[in-house]
PDB file of N, CA and C in Angstrom:
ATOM      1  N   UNK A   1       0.796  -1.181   0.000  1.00  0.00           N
ATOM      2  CA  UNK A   1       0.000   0.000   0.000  1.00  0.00           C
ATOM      3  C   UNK A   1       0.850   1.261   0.000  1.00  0.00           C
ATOM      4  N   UNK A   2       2.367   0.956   0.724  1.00  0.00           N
ATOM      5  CA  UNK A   2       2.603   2.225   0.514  1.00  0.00           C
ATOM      6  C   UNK A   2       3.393   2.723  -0.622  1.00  0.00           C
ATOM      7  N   UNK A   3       3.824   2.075  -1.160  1.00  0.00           N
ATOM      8  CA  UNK A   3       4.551   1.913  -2.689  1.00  0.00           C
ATOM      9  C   UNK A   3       3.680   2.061  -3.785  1.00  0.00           C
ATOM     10  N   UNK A   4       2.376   2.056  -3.214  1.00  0.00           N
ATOM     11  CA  UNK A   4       1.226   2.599  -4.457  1.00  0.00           C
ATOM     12  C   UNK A   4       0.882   4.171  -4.025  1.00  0.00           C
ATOM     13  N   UNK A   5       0.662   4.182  -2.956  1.00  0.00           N
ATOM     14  CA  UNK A   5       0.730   5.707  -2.907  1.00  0.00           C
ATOM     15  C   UNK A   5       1.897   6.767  -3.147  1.00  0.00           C
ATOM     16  N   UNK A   6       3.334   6.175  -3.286  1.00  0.00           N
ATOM     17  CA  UNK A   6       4.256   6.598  -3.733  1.00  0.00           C
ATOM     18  C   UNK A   6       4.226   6.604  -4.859  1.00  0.00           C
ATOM     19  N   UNK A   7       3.894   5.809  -6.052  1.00  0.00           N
ATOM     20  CA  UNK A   7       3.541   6.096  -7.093  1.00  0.00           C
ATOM     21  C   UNK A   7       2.456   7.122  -8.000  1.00  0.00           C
ATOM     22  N   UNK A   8       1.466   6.995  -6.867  1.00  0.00           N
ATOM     23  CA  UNK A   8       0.229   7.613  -7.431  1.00  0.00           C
ATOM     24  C   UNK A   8       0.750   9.110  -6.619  1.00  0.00           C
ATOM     25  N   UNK A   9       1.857   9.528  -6.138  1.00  0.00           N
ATOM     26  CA  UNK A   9       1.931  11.247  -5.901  1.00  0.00           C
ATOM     27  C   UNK A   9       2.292  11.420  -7.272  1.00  0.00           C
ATOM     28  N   UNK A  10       2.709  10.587  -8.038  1.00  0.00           N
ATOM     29  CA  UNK A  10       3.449  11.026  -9.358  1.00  0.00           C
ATOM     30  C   UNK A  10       2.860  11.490 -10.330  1.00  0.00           C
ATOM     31  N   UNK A  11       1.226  10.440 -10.165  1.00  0.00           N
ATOM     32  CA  UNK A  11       0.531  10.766 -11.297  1.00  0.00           C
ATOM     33  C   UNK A  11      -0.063  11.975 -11.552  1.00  0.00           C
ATOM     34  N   UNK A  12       0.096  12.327 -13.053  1.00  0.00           N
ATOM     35  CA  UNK A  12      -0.083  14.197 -13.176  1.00  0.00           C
ATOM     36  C   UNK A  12      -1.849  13.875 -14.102  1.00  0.00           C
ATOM     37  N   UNK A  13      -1.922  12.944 -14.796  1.00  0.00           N
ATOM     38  CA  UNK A  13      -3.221  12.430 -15.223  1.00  0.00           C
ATOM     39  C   UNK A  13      -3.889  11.289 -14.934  1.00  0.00           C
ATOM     40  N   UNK A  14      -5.183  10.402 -16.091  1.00  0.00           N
ATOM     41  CA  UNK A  14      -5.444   9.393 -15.958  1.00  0.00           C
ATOM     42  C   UNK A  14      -4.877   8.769 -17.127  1.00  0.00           C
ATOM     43  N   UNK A  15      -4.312   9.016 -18.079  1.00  0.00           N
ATOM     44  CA  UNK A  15      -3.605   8.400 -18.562  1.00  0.00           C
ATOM     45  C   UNK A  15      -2.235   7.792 -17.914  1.00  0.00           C
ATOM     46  N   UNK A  16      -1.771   8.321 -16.966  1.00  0.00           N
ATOM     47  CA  UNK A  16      -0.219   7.634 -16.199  1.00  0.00           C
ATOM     48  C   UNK A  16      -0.867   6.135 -15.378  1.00  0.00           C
ATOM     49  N   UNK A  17      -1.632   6.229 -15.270  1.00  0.00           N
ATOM     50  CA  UNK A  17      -2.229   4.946 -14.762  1.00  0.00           C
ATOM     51  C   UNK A  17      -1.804   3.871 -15.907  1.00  0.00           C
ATOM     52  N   UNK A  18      -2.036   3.787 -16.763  1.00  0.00           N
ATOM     53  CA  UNK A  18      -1.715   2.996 -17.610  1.00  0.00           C
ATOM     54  C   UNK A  18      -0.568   2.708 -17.681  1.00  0.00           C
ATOM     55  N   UNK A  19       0.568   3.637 -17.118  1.00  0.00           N
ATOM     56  CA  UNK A  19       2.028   2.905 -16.749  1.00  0.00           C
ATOM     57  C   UNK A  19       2.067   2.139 -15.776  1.00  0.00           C
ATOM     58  N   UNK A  20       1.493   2.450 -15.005  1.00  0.00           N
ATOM     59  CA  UNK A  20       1.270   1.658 -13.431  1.00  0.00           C
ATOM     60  C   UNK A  20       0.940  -0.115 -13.831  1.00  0.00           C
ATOM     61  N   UNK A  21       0.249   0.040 -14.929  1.00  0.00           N
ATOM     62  CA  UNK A  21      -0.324  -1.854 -15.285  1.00  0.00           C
ATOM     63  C   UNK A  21       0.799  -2.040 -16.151  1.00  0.00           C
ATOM     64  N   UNK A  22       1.829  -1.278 -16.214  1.00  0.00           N
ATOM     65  CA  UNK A  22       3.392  -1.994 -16.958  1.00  0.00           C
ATOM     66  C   UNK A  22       3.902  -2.373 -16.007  1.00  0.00           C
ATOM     67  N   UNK A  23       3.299  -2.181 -14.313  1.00  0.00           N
ATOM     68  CA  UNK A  23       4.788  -2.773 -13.219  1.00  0.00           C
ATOM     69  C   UNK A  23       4.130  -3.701 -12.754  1.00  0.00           C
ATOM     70  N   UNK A  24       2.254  -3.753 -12.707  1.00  0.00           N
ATOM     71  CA  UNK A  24       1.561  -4.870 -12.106  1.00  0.00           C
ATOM     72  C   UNK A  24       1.466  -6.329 -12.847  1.00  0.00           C
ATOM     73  N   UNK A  25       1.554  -6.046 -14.216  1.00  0.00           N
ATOM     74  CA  UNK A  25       1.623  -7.809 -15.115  1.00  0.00           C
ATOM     75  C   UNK A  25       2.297  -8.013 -14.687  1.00  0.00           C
ATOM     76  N   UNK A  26       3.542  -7.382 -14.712  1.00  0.00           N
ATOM     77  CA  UNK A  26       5.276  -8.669 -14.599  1.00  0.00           C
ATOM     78  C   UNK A  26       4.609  -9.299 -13.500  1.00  0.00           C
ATOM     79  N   UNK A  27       4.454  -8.271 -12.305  1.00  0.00           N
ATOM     80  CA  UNK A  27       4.292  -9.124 -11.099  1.00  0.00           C
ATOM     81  C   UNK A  27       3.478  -9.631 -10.511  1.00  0.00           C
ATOM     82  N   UNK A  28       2.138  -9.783 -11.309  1.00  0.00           N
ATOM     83  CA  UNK A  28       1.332 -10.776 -11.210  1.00  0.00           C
ATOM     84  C   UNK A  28       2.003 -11.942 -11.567  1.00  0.00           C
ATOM     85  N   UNK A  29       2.713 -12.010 -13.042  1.00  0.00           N
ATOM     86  CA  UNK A  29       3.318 -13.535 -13.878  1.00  0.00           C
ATOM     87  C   UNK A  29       4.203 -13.652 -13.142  1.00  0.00           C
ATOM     88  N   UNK A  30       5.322 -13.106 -12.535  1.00  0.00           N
ATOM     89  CA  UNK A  30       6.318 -13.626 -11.740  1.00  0.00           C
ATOM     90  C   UNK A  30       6.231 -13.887 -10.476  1.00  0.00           C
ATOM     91  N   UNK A  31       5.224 -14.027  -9.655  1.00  0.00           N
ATOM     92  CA  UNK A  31       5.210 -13.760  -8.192  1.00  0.00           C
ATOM     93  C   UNK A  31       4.670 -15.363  -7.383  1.00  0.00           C
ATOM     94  N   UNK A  32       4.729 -16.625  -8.208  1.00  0.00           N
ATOM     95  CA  UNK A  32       4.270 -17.623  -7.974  1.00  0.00           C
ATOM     96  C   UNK A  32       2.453 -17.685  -7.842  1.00  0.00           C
ATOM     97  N   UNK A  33       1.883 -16.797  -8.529  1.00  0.00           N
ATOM     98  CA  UNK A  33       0.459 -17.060  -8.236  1.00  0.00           C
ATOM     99  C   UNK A  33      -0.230 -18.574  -9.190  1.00  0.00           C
ATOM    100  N   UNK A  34       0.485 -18.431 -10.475  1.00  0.00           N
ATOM    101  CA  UNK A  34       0.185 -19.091 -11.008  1.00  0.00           C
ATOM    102  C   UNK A  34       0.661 -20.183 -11.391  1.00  0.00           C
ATOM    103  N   UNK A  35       1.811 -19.998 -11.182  1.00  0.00           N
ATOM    104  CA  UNK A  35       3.220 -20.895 -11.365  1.00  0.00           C
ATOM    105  C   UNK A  35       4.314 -21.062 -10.304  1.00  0.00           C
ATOM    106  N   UNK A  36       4.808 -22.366  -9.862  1.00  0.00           N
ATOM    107  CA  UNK A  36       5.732 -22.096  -8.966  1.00  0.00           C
ATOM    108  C   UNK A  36       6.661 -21.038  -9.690  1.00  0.00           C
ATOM    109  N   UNK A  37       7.757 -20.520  -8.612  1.00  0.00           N
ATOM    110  CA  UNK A  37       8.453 -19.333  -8.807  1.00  0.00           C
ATOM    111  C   UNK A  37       9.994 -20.607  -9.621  1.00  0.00           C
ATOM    112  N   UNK A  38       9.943 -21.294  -8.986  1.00  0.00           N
ATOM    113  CA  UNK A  38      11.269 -22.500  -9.126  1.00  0.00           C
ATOM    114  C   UNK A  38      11.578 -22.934 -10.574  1.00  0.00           C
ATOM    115  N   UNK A  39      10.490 -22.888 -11.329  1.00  0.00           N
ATOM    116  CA  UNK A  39      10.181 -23.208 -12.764  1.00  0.00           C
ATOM    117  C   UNK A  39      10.570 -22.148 -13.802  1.00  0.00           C
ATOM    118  N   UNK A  40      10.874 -20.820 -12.926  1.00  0.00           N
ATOM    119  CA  UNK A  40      11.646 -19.701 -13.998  1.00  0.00           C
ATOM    120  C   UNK A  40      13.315 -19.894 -13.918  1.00  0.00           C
ATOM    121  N   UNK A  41      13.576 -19.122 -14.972  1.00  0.00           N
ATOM    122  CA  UNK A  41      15.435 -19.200 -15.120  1.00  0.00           C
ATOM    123  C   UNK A  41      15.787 -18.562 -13.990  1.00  0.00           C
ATOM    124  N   UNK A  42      17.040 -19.092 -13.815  1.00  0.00           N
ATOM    125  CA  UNK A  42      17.717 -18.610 -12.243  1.00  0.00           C
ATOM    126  C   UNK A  42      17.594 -16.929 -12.499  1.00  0.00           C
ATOM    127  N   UNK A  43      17.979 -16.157 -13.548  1.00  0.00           N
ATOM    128  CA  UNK A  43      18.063 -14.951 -13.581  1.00  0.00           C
ATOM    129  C   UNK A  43      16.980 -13.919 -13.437  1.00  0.00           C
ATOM    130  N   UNK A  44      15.780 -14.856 -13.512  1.00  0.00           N
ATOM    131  CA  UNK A  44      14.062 -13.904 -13.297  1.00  0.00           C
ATOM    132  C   UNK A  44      13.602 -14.529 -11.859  1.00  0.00           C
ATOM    133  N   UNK A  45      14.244 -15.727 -11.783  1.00  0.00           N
ATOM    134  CA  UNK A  45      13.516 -16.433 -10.404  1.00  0.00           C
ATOM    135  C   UNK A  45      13.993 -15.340  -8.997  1.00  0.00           C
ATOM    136  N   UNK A  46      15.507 -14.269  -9.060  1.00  0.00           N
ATOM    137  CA  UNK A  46      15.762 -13.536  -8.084  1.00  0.00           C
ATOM    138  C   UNK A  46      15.108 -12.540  -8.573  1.00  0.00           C
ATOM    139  N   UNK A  47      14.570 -11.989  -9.660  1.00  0.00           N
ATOM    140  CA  UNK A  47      13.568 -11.067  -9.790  1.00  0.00           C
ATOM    141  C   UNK A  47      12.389 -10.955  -9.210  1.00  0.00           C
ATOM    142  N   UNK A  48      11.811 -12.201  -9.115  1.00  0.00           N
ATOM    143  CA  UNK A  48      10.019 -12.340  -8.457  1.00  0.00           C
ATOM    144  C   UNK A  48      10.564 -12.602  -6.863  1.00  0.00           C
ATOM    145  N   UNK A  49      11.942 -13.140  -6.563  1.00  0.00           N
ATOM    146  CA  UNK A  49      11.679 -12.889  -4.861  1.00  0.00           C
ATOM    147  C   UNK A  49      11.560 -11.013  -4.321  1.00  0.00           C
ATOM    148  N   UNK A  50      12.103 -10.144  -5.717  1.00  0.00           N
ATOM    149  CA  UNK A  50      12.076  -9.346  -5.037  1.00  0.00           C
ATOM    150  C   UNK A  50      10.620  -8.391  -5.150  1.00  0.00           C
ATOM    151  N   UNK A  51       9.947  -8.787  -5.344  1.00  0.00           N
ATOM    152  CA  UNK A  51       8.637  -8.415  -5.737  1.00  0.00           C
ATOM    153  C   UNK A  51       7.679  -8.698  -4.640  1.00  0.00           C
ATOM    154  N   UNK A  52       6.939  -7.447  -3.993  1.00  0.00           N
ATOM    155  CA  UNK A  52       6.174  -7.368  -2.882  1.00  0.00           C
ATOM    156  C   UNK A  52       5.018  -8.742  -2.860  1.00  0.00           C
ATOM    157  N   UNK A  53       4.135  -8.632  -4.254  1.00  0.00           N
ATOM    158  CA  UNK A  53       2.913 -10.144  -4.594  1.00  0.00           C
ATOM    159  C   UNK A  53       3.994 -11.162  -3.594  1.00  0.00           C
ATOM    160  N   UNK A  54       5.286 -11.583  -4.581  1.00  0.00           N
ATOM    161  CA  UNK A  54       5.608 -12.661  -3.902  1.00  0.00           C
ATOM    162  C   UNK A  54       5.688 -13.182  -2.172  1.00  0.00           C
ATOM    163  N   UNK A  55       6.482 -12.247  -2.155  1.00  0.00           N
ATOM    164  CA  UNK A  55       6.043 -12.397  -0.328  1.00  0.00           C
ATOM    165  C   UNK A  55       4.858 -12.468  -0.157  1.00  0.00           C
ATOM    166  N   UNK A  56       3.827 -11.967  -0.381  1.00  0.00           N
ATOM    167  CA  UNK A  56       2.297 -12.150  -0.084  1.00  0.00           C
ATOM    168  C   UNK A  56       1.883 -13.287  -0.297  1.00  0.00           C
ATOM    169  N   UNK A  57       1.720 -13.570  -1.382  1.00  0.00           N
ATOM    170  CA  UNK A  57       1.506 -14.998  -1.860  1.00  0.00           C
ATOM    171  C   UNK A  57       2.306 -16.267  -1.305  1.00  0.00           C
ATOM    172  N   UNK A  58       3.154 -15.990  -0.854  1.00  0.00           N
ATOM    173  CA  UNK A  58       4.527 -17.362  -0.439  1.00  0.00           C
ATOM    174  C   UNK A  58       3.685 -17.218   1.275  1.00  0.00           C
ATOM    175  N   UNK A  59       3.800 -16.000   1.719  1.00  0.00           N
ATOM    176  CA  UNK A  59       3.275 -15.704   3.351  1.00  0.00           C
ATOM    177  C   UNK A  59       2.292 -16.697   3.668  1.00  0.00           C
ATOM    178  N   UNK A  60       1.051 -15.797   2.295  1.00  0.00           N
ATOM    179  CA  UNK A  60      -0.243 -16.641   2.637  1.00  0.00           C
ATOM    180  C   UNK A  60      -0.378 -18.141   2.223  1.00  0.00           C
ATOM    181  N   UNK A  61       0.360 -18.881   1.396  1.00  0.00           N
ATOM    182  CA  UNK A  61       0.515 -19.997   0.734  1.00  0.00           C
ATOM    183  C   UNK A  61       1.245 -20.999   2.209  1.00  0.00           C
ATOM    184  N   UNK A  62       1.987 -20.503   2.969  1.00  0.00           N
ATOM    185  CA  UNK A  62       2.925 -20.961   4.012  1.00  0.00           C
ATOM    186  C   UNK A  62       1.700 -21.196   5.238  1.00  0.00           C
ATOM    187  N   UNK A  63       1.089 -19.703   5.520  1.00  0.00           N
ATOM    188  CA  UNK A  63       0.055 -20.348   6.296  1.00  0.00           C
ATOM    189  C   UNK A  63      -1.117 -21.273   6.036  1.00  0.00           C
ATOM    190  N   UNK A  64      -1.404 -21.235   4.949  1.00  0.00           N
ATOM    191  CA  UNK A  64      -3.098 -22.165   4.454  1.00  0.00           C
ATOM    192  C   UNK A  64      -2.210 -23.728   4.648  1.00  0.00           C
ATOM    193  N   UNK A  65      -1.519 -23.790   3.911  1.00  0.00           N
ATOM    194  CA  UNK A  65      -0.593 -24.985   3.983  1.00  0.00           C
ATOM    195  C   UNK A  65      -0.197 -25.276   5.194  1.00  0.00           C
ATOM    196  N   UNK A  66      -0.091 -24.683   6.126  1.00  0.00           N
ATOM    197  CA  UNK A  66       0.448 -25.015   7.692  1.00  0.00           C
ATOM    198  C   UNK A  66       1.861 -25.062   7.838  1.00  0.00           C
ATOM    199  N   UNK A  67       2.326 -24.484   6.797  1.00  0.00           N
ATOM    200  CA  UNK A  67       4.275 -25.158   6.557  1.00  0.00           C
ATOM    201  C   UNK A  67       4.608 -23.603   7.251  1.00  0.00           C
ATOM    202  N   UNK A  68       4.341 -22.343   7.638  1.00  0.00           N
ATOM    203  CA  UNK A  68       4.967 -21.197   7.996  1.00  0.00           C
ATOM    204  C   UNK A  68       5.724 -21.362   9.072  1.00  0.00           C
ATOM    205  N   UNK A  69       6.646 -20.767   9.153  1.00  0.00           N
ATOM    206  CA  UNK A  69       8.092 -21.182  10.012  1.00  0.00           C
ATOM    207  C   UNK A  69       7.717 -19.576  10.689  1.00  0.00           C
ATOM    208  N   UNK A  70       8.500 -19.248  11.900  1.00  0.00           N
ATOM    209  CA  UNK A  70       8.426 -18.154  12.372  1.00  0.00           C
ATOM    210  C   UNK A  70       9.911 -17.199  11.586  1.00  0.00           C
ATOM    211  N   UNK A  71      10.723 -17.998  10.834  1.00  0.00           N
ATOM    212  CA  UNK A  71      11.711 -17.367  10.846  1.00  0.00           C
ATOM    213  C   UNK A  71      10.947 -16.563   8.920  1.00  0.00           C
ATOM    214  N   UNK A  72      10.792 -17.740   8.627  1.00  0.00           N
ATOM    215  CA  UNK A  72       9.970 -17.393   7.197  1.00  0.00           C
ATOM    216  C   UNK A  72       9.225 -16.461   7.298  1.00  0.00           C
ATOM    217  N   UNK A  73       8.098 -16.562   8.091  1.00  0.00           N
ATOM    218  CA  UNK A  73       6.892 -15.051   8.216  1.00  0.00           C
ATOM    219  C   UNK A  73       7.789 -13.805   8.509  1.00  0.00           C
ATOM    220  N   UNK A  74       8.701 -13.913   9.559  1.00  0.00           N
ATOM    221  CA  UNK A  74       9.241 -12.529  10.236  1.00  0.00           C
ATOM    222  C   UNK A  74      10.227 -11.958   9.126  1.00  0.00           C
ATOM    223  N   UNK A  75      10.465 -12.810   7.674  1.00  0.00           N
ATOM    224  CA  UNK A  75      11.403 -12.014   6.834  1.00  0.00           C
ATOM    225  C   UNK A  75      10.096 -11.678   5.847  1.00  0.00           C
ATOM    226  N   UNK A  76       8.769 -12.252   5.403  1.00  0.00           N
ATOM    227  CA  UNK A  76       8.233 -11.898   4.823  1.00  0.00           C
ATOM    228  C   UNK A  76       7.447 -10.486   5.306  1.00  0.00           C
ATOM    229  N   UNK A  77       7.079 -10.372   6.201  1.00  0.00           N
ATOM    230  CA  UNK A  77       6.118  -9.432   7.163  1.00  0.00           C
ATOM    231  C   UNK A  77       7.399  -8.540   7.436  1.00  0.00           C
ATOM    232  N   UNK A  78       8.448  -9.045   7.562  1.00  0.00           N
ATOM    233  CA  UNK A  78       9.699  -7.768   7.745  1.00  0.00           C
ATOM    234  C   UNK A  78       9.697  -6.798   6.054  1.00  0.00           C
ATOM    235  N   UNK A  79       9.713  -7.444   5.208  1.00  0.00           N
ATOM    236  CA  UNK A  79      10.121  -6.728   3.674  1.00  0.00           C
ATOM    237  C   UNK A  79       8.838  -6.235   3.280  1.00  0.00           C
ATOM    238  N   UNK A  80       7.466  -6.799   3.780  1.00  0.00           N
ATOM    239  CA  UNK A  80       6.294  -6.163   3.400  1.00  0.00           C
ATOM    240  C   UNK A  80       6.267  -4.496   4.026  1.00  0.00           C
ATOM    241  N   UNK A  81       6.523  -4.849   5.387  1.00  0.00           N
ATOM    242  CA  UNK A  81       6.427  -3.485   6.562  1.00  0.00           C
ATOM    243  C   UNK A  81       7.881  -2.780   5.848  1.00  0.00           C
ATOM    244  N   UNK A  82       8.812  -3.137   5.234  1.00  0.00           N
ATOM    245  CA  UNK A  82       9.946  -2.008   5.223  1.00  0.00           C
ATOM    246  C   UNK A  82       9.702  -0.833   3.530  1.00  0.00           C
ATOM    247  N   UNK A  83       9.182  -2.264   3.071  1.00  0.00           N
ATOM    248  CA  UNK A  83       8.446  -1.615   1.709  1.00  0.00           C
ATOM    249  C   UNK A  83       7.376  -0.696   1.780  1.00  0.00           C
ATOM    250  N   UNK A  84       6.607  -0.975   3.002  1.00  0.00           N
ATOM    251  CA  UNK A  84       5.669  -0.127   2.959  1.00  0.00           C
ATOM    252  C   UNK A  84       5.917   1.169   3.829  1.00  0.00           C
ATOM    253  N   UNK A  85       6.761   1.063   4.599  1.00  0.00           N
ATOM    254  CA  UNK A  85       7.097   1.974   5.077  1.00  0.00           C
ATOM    255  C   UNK A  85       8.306   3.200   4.386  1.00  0.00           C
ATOM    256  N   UNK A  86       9.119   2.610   3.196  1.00  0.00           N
ATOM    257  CA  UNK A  86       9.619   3.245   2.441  1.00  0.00           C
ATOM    258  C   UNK A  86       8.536   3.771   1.411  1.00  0.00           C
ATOM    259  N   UNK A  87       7.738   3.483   1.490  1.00  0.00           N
ATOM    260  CA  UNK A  87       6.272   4.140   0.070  1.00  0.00           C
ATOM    261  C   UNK A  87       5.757   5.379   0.944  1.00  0.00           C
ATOM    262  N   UNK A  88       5.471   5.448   2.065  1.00  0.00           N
ATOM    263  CA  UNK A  88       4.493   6.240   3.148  1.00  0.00           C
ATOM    264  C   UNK A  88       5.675   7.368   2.872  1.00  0.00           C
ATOM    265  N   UNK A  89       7.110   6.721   3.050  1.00  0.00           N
ATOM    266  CA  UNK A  89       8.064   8.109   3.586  1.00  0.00           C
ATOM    267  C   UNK A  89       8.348   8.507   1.702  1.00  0.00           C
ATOM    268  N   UNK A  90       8.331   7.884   0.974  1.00  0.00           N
ATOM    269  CA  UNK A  90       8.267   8.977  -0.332  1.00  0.00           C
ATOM    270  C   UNK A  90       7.325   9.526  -0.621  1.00  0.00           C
ATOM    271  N   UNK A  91       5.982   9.111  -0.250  1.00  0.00           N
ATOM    272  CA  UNK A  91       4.978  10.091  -0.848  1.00  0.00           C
ATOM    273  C   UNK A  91       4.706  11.127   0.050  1.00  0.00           C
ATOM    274  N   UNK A  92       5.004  10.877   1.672  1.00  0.00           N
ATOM    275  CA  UNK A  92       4.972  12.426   2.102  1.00  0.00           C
ATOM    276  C   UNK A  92       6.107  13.384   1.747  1.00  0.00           C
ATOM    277  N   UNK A  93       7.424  12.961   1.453  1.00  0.00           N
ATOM    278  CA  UNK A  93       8.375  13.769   0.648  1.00  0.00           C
ATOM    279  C   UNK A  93       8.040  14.423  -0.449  1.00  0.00           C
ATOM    280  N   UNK A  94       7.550  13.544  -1.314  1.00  0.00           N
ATOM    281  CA  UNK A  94       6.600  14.122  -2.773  1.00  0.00           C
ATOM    282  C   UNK A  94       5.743  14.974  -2.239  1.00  0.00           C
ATOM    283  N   UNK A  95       4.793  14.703  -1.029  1.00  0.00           N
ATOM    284  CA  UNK A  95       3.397  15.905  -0.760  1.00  0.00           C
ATOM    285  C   UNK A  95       4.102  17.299  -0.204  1.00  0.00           C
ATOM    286  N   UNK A  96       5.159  17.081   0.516  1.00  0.00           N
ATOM    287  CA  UNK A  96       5.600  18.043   1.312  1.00  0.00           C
ATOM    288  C   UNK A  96       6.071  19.069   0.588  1.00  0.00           C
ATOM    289  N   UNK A  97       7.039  18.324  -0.974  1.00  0.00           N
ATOM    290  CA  UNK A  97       7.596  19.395  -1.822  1.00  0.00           C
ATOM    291  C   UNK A  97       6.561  20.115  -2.804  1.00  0.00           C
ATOM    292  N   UNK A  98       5.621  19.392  -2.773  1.00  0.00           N
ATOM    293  CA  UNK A  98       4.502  19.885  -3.489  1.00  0.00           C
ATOM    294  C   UNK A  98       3.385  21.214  -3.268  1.00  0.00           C
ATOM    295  N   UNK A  99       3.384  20.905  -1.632  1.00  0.00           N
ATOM    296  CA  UNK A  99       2.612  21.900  -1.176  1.00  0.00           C
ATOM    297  C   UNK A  99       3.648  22.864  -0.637  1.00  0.00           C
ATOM    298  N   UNK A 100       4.721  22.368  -0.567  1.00  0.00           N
ATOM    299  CA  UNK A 100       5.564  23.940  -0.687  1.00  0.00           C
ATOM    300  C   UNK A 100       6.220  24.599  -1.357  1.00  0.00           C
ATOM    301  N   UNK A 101       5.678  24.581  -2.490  1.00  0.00           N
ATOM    302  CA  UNK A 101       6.275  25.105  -4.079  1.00  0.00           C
ATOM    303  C   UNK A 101       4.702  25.707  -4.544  1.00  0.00           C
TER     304      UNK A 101
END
């Protein structure tokens, strides 16, 4: 959530939205929703770990399954919260320079 609101300080229309669904396919197709992640080339497979879906999907896939480890959740729920907390602190940077210009 907060990496979308960091994005969306950017947007100046409704056409920039339509860039926004150039960063959401990849990471729908790469993020194991549909496909294990293991089945891509080694060189895209470190691409989709770094992709927010994936942690989500691996998180929630770990608990339904019963396999979640405490060490597993606390790095997934760690990179979700640091991501989102790096989105919150750019878009009030973006609002701040905005409303003071």
């Amino acid at each position: 959530g907060g990496l979308g609101l960091a994005v969306t300080t950017h947007v100046r229309s409704w056409v920039d939205f339509d860039k926004i669904q150039l960063a959401i396919m990849p990471m729908f197709l790469f993020s194991a929703t549909f496909f294990p992640v293991e089945q891509l080339p080694a060189w895209l497979r470190g691409a989709a770990y770094l992709t927010p879906l994936w942690h989500g999907v691996d998180l929630c896939r770990d608990i339904v399954l019963g396999t979640a480890t405490a060490g597993s959740t606390a790095v997934h729920v760690g990179y979700l919260a640091a991501l989102s907390a790096l989105g919150v602190l750019l878009a009030a940077h973006t609002y701040r320079r905005r409303l003071s210009s």
